[in-house]
C-alpha atoms as a PDB file:
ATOM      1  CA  UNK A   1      -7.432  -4.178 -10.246  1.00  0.00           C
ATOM      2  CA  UNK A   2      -8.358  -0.675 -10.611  1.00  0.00           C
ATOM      3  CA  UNK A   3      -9.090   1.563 -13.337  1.00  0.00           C
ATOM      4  CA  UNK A   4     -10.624   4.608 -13.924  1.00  0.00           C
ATOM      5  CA  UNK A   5     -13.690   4.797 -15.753  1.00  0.00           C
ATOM      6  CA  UNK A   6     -12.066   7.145 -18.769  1.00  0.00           C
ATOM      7  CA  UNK A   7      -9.663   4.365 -19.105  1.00  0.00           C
ATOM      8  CA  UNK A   8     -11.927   1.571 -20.105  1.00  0.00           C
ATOM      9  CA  UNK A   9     -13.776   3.881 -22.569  1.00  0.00           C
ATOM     10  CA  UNK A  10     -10.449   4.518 -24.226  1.00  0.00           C
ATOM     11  CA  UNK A  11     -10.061   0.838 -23.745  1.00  0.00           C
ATOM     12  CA  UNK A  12     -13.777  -0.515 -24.764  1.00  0.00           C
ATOM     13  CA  UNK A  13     -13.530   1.669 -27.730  1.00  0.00           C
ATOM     14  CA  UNK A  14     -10.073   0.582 -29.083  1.00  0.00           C
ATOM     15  CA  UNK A  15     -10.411   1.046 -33.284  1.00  0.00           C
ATOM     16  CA  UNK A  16     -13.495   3.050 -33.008  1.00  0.00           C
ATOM     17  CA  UNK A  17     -14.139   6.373 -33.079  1.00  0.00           C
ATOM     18  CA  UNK A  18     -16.024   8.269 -30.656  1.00  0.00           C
ATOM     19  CA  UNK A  19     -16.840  12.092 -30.040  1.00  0.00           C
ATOM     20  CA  UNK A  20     -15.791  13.419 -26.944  1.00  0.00           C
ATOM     21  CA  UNK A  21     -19.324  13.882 -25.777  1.00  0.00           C
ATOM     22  CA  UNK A  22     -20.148  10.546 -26.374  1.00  0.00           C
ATOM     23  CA  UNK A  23     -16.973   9.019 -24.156  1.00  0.00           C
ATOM     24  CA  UNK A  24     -18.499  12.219 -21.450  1.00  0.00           C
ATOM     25  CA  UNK A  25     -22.687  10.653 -21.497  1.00  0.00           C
ATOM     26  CA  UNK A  26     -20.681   7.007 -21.226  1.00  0.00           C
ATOM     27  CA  UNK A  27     -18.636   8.510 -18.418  1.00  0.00           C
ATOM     28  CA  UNK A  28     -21.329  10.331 -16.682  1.00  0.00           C
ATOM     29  CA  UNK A  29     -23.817   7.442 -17.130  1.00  0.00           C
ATOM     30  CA  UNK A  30     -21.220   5.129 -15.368  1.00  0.00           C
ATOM     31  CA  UNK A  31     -20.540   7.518 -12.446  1.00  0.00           C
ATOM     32  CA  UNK A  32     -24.402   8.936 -11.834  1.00  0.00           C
ATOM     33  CA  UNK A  33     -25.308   5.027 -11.508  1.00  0.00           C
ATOM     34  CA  UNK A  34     -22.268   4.356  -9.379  1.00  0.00           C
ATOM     35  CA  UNK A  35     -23.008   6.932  -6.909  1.00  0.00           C
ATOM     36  CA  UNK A  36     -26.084   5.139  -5.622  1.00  0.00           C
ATOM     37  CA  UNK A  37     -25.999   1.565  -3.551  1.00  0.00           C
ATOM     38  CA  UNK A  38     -26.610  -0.464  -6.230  1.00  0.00           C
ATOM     39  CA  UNK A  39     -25.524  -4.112  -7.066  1.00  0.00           C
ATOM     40  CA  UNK A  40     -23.609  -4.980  -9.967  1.00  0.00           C
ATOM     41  CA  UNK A  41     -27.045  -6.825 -11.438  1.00  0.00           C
ATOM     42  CA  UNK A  42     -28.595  -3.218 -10.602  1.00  0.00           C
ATOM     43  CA  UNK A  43     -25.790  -1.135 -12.632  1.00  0.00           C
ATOM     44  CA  UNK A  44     -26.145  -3.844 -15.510  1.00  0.00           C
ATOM     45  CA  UNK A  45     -30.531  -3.314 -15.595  1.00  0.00           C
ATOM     46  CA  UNK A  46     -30.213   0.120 -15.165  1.00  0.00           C
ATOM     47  CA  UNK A  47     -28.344   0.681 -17.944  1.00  0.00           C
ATOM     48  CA  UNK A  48     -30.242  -2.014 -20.271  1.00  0.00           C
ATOM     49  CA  UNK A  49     -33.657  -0.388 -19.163  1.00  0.00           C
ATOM     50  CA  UNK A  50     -31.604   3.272 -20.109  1.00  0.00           C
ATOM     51  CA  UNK A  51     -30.217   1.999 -23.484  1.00  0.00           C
ATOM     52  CA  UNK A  52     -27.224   2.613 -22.832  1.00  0.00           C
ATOM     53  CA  UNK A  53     -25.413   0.091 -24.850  1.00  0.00           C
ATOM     54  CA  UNK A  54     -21.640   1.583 -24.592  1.00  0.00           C
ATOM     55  CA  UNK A  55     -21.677   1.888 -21.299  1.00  0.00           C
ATOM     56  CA  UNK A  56     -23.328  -1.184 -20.672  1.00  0.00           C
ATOM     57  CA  UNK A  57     -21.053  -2.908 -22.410  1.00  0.00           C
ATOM     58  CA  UNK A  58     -18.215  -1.432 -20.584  1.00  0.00           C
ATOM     59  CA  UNK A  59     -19.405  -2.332 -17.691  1.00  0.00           C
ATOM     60  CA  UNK A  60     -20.027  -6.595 -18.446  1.00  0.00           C
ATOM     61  CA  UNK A  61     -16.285  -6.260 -19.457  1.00  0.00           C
ATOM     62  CA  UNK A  62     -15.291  -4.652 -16.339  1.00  0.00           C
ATOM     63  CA  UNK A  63     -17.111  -7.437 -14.397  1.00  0.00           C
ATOM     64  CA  UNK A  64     -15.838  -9.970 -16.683  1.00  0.00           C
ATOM     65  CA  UNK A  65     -11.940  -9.232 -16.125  1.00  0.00           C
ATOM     66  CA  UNK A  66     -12.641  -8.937 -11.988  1.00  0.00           C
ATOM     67  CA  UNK A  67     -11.918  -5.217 -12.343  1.00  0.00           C
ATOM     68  CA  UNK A  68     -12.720  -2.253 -10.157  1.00  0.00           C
ATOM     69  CA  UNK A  69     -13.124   1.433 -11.257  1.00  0.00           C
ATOM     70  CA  UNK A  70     -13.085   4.148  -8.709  1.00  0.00           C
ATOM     71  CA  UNK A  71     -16.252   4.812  -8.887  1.00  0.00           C
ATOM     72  CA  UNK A  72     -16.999   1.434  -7.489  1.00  0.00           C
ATOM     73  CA  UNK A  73     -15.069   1.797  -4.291  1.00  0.00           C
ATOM     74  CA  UNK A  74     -17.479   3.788  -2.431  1.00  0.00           C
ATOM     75  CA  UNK A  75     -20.834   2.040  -4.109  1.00  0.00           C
ATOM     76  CA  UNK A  76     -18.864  -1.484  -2.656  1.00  0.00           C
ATOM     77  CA  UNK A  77     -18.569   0.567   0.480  1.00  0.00           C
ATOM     78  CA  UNK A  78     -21.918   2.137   1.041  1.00  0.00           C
ATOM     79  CA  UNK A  79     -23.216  -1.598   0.040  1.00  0.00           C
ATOM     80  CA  UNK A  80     -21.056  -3.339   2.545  1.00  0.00           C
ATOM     81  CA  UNK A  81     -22.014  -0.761   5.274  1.00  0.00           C
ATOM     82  CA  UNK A  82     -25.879  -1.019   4.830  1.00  0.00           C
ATOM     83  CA  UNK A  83     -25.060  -4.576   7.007  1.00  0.00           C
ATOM     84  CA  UNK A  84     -25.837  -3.376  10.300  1.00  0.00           C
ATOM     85  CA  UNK A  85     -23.295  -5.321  11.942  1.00  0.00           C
ATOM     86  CA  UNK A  86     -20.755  -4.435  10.128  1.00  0.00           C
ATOM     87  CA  UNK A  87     -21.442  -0.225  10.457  1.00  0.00           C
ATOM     88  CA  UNK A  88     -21.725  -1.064  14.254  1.00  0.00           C
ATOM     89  CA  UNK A  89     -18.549  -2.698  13.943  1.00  0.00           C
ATOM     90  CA  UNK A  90     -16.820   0.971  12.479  1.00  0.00           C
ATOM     91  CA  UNK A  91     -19.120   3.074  14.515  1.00  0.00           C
ATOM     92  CA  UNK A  92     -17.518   1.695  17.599  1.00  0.00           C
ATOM     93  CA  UNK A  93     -14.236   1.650  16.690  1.00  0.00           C
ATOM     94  CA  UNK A  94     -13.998   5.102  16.189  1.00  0.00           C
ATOM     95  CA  UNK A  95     -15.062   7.333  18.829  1.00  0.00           C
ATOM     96  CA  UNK A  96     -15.140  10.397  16.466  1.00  0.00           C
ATOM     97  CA  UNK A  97     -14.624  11.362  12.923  1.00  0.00           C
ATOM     98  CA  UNK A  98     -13.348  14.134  10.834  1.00  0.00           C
ATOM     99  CA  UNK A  99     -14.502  14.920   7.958  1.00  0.00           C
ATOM    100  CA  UNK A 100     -12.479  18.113   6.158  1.00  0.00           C
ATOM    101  CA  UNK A 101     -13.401  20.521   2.529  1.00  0.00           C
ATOM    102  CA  UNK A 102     -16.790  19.232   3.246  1.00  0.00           C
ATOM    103  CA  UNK A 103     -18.341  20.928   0.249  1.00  0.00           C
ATOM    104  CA  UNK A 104     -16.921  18.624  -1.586  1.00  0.00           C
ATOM    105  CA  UNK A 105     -18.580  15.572  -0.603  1.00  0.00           C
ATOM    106  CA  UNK A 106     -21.268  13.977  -2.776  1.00  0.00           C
ATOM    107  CA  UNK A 107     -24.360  12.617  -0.873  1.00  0.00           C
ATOM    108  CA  UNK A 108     -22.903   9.159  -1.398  1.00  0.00           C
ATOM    109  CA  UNK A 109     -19.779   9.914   0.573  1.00  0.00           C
ATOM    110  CA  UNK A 110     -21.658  11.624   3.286  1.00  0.00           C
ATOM    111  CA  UNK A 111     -23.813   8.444   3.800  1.00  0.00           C
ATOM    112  CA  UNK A 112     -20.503   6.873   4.077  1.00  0.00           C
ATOM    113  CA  UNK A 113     -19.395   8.958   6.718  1.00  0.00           C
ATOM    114  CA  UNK A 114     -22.758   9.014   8.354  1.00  0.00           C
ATOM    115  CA  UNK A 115     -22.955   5.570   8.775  1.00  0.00           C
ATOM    116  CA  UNK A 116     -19.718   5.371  10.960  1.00  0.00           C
ATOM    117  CA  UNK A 117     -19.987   8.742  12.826  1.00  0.00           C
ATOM    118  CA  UNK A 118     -23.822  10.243  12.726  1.00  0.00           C
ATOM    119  CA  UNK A 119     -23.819  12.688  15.117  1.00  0.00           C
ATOM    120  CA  UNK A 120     -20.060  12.504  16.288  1.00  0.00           C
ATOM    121  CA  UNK A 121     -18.233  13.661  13.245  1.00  0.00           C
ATOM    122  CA  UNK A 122     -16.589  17.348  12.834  1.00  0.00           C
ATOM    123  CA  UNK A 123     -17.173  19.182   9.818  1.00  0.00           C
ATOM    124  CA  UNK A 124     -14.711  21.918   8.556  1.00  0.00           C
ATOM    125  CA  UNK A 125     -15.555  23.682   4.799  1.00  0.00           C
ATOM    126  CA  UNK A 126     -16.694  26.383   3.029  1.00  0.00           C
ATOM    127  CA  UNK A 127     -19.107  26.675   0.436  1.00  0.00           C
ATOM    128  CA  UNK A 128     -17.329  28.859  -1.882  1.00  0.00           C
ATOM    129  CA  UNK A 129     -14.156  26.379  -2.370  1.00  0.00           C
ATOM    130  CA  UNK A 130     -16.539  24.017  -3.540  1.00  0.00           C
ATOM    131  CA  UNK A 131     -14.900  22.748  -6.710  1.00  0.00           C
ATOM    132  CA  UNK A 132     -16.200  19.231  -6.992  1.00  0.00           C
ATOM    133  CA  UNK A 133     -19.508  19.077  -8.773  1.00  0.00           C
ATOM    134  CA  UNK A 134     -18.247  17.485 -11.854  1.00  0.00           C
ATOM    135  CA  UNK A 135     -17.170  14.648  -9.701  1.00  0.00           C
ATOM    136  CA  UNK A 136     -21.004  14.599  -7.993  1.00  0.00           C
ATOM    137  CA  UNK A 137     -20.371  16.852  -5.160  1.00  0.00           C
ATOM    138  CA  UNK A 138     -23.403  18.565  -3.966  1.00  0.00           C
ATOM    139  CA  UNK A 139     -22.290  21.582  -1.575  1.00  0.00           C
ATOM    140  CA  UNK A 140     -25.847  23.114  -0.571  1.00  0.00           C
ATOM    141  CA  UNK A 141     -27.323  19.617  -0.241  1.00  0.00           C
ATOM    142  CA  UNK A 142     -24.580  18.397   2.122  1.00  0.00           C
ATOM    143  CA  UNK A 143     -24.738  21.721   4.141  1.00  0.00           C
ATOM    144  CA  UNK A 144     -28.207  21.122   4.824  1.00  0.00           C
ATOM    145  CA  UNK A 145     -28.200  17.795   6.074  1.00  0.00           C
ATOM    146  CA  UNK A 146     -24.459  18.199   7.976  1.00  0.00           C
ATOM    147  CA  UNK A 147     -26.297  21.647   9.601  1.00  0.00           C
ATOM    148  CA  UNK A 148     -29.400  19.719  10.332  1.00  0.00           C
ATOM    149  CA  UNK A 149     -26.890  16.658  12.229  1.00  0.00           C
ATOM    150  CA  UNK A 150     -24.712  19.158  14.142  1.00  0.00           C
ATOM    151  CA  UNK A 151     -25.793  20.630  17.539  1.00  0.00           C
ATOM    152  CA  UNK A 152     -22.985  23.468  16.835  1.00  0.00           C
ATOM    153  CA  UNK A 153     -22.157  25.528  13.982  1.00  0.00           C
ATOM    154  CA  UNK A 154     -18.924  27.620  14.636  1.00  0.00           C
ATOM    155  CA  UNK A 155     -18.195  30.235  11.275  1.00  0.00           C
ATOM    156  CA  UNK A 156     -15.326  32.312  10.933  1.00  0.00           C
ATOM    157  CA  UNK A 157     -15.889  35.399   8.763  1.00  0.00           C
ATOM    158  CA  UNK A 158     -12.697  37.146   9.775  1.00  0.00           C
ATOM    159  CA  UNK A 159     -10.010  37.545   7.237  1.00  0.00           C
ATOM    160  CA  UNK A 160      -6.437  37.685   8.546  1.00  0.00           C
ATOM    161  CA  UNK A 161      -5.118  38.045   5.149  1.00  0.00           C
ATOM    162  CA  UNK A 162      -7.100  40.595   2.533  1.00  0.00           C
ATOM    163  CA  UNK A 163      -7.574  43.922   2.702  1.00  0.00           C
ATOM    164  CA  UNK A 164     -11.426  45.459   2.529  1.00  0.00           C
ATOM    165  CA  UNK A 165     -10.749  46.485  -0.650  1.00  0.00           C
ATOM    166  CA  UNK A 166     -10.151  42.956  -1.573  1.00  0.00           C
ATOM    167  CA  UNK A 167     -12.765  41.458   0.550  1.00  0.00           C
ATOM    168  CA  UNK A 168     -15.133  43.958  -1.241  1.00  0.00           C
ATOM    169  CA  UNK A 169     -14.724  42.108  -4.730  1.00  0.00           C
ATOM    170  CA  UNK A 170     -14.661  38.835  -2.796  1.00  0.00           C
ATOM    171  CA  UNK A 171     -18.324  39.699  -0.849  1.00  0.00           C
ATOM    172  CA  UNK A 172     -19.428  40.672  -3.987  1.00  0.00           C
ATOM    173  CA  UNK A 173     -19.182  36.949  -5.360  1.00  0.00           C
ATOM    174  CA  UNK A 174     -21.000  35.240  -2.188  1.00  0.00           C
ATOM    175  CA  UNK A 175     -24.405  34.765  -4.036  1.00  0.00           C
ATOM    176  CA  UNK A 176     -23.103  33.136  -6.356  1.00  0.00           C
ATOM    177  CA  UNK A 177     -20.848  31.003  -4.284  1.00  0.00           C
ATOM    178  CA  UNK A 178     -22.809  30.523  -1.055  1.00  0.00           C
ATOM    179  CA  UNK A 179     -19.554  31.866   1.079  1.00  0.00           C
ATOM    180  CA  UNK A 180     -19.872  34.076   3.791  1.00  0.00           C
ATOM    181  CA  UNK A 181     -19.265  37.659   3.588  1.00  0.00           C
ATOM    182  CA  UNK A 182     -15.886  38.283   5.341  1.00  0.00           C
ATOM    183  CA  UNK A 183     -14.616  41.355   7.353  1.00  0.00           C
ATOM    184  CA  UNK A 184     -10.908  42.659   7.535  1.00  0.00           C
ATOM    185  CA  UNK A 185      -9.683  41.752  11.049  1.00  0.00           C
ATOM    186  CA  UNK A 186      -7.249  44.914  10.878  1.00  0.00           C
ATOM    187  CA  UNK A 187      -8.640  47.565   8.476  1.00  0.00           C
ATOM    188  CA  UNK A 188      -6.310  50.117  10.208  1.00  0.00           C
ATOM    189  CA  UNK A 189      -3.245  47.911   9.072  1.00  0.00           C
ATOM    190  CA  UNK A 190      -4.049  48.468   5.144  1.00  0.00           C
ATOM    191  CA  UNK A 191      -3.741  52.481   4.060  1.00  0.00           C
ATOM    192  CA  UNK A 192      -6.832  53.931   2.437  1.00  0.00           C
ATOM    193  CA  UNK A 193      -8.493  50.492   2.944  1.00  0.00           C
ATOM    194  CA  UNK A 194      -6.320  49.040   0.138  1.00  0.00           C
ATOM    195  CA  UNK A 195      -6.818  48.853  -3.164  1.00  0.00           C
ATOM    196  CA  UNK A 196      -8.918  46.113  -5.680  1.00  0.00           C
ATOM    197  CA  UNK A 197      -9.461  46.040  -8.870  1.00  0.00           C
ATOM    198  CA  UNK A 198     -10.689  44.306 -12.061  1.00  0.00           C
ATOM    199  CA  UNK A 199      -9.513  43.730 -15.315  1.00  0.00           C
ATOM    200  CA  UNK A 200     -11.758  41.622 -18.685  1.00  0.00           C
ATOM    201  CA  UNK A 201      -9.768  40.379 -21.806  1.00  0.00           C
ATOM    202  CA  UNK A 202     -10.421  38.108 -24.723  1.00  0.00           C
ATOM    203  CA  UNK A 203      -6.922  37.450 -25.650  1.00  0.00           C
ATOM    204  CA  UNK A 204      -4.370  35.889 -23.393  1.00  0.00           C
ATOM    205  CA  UNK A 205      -1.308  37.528 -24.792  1.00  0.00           C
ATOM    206  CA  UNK A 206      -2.698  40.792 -23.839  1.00  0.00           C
ATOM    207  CA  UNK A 207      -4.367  40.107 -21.085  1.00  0.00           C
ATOM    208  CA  UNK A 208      -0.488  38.334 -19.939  1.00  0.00           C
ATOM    209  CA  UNK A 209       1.599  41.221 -20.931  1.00  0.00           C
ATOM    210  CA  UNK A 210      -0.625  43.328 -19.060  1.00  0.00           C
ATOM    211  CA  UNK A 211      -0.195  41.463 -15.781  1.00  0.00           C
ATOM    212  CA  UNK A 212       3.466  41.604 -16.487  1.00  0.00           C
ATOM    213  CA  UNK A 213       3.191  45.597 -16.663  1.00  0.00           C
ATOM    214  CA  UNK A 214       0.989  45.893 -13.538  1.00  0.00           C
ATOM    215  CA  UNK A 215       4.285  43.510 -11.912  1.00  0.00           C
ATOM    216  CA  UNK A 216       6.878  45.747 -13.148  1.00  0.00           C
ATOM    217  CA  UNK A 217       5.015  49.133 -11.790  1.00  0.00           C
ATOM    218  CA  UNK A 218       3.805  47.726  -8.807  1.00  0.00           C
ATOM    219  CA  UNK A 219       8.040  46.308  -8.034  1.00  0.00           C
ATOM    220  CA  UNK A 220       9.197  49.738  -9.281  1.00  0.00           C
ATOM    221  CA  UNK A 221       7.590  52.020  -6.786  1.00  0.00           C
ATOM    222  CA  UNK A 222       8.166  49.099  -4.270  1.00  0.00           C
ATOM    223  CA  UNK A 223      11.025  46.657  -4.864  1.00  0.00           C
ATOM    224  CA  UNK A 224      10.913  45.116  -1.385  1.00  0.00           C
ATOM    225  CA  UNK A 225       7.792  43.673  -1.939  1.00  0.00           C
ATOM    226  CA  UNK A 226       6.266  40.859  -3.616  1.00  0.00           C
ATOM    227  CA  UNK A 227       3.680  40.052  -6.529  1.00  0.00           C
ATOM    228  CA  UNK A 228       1.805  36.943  -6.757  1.00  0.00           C
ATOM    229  CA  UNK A 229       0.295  35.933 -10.263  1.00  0.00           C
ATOM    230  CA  UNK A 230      -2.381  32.645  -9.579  1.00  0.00           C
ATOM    231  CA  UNK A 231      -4.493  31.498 -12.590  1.00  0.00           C
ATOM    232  CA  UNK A 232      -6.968  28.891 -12.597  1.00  0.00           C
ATOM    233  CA  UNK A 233      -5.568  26.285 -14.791  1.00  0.00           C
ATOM    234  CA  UNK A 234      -2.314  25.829 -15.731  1.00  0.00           C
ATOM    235  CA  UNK A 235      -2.984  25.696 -19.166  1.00  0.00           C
ATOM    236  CA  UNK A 236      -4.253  29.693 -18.430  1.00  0.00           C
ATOM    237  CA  UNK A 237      -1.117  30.440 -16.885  1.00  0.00           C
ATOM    238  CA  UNK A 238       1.645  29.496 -19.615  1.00  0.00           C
ATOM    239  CA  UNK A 239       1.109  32.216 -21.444  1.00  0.00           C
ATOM    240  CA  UNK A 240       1.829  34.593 -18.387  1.00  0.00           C
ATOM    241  CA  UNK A 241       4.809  32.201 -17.733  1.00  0.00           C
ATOM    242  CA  UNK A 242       6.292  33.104 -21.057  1.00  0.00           C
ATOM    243  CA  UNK A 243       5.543  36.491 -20.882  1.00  0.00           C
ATOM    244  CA  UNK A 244       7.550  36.762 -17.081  1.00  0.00           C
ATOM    245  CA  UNK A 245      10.319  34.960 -18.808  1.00  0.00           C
ATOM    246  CA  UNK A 246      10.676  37.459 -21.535  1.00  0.00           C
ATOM    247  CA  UNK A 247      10.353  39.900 -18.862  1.00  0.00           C
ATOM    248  CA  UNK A 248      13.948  40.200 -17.323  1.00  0.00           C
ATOM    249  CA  UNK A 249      11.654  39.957 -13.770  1.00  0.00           C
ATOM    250  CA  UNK A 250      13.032  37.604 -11.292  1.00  0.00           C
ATOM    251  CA  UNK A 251      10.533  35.441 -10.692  1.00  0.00           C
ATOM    252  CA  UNK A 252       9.818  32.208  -8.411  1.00  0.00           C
ATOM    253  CA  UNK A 253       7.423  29.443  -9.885  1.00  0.00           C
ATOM    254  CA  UNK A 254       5.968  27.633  -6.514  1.00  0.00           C
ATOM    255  CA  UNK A 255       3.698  25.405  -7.855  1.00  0.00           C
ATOM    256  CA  UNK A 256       4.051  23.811  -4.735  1.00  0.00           C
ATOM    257  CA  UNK A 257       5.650  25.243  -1.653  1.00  0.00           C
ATOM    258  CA  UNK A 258       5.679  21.660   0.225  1.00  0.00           C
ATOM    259  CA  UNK A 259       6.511  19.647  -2.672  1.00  0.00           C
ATOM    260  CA  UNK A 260       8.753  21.307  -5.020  1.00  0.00           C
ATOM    261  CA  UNK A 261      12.136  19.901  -6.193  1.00  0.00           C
ATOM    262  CA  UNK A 262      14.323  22.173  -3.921  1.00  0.00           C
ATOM    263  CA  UNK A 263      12.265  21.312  -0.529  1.00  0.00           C
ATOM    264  CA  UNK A 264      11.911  17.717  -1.333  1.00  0.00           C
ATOM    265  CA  UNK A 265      15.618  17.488  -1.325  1.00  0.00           C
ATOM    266  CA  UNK A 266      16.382  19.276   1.396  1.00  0.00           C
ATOM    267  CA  UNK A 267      13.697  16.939   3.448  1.00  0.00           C
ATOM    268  CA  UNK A 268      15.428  14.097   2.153  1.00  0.00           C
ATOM    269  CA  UNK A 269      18.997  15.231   3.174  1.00  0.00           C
ATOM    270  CA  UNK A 270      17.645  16.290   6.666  1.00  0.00           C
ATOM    271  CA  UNK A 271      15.815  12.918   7.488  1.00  0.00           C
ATOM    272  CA  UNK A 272      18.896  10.685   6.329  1.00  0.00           C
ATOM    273  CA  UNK A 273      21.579  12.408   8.467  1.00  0.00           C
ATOM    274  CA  UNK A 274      19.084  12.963  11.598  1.00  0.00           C
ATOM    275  CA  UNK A 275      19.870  10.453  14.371  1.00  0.00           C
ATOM    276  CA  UNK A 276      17.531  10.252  17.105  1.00  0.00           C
ATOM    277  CA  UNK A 277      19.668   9.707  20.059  1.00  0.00           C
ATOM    278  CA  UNK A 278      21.685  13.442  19.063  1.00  0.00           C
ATOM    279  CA  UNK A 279      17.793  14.750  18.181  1.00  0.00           C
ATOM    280  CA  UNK A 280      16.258  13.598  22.011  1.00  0.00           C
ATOM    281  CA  UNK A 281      19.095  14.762  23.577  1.00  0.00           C
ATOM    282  CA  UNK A 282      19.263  18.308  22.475  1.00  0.00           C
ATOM    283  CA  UNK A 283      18.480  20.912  24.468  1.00  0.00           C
ATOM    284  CA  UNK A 284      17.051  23.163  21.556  1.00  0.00           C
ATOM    285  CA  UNK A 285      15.242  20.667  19.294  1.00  0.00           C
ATOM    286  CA  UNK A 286      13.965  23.100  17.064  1.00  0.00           C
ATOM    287  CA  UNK A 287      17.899  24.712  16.717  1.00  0.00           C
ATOM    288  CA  UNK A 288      19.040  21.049  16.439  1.00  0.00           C
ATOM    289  CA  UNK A 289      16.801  21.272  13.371  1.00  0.00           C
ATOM    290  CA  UNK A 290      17.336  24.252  12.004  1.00  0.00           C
ATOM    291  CA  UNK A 291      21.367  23.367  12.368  1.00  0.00           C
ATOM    292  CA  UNK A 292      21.035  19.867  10.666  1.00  0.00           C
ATOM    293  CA  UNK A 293      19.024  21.779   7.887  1.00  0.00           C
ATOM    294  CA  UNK A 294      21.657  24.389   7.308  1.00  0.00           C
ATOM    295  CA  UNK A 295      18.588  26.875   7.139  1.00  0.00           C
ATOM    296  CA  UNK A 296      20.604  29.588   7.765  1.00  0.00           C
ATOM    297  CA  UNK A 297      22.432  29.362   3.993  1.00  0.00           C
ATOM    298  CA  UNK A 298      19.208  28.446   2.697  1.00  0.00           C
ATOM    299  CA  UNK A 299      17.737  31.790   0.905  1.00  0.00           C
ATOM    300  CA  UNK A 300      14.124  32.141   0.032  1.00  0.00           C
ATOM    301  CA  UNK A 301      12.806  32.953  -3.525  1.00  0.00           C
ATOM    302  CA  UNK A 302      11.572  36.080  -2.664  1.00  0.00           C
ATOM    303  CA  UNK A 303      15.004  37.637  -1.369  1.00  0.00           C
ATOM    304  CA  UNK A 304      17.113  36.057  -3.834  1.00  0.00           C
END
């Protein structure tokens, strides 16, 4: 059965009560230990020799009940792949491997990888989407070994998407985030080289109802076009949802473009009346589509 490892602290420490940072050192304790190839025994000395009684404890319970936490999954993986015969066994079966967001790896799961696909396996990442490291991920340490494995190294530094106003702000972050500086691939396309700017607050209502004003000028001066708010966290971006609400602005939340409400219906309608006789014999499969989907009375938030 598993479990993550938050949930047996909560668990472990029923009737107690514990700081947050103690339930974090248990937490951390448990997952730094778990991200080497050690044996259960191993954890159990470790944390003994550590004195790390909570977690220790946690982790005899765990054992006791037959349990498995995700941080055990790859430690029982890397330990069951250190058998020779049993890597060979996955390193011939698959002629090639993939591995994608490889900044986000920890060392562990590149071991994993490496062990099934050293010196076959594709790599495709970039250093300054790493957003892992709480979870172990090591993005410099990875880079090295996975450029030091790789007879190629392919980098695209071309942006199809930002103008060089933008990517100016952008470049300006790449020491501290190890990306690459990127180029506009069509300066001419963006008047006067665009325009970037930057903004600091300390309160979130103003900083929310000025984001709102920079929305209404920008769609007032240009109503056929579109502004995109993104914050980091949705707990961050409620307050700029209430403040767009108050607004009068129409306004389209797309948390997720592939998985909202609206789309996931329309999939399901479209896969229940498809029938794949009519579908193989159509001339225009992608209009057969497009017809079964009614696409054409479907509107998209940004015109409605």
């Amino acid at each position: 059965m598993l479990m993550p490892e938050n949930d047996w602290v909560r668990l472990q420490s029923h009737g107690r009560s514990l700081h947050w940072d103690t339930i974090h050192a248990v937490e951390h304790a448990l997952s730094s230990l778990k991200r080497e190839a050690l044996s259960d025994s191993e954890i159990e000395r470790f944390l003994e020799d550590a004195g790390e009684d909570l977690a220790l404890e946690i982790e005899r319970q765990r054992r006791a009940e037959n349990r498995l936490t995700y941080d055990d999954l790859p430690r029982m993986a890397e330990l069951i792949l250190a058998n020779d015969k049993v890597a060979s066994l996955y390193y011939n079966h698959f002629a090639a491997v993939i591995v994608d967001e490889y900044q986000d790896l920890t060392p562990q799961q590149l071991r994993l990888v490496n062990r099934i696909g050293l010196n076959r396996t594709t790599y495709a990442g970039d250093l300054a989407q790493g957003i892992y490291s709480f979870a172990g991920a090591k993005p410099a340490e990875v880079d090295a070994q996975i450029r030091a494995e790789c007879s190629t190294v392919i980098e695209f530094a071309e942006s199809h998407r930002s103008s060089p106003a933008v990517l100016e702000v952008v470049n300006s972050l790449a020491p501290l985030t190890h990306g690459l500086p990127l180029t506009c691939a069509e300066p001419a396309s963006w008047p006067g080289g665009g325009l970037a700017g930057g903004v600091a607050s300390n309160d979130v209502y103003g900083e929310a109802k000025f984001t709102v004003d920079i929305a209404r000028l920008v769609l007032e001066h240009a109503p056929g076009q579109r502004f995109r708010i993104i914050a980091r966290t949705e707990g961050r971006r409620r307050f700029v949802d209430e403040a767009v609400e108050a607004s009068g602005i129409t306004f389209h939340r797309w948390d997720d473009p592939l998985l909202d409400t609206d789309t996931a219906r329309a999939t399901k309608g479209v896969l229940s009346r498809l029938d794949g006789a009519a579908f193989n014999a159509a001339e225009d499969r992608l209009a057969f589509l497009r017809s079964l989907a009614e696409l054409d009375t479907i509107e998209p938030p940004w015109l409605s």
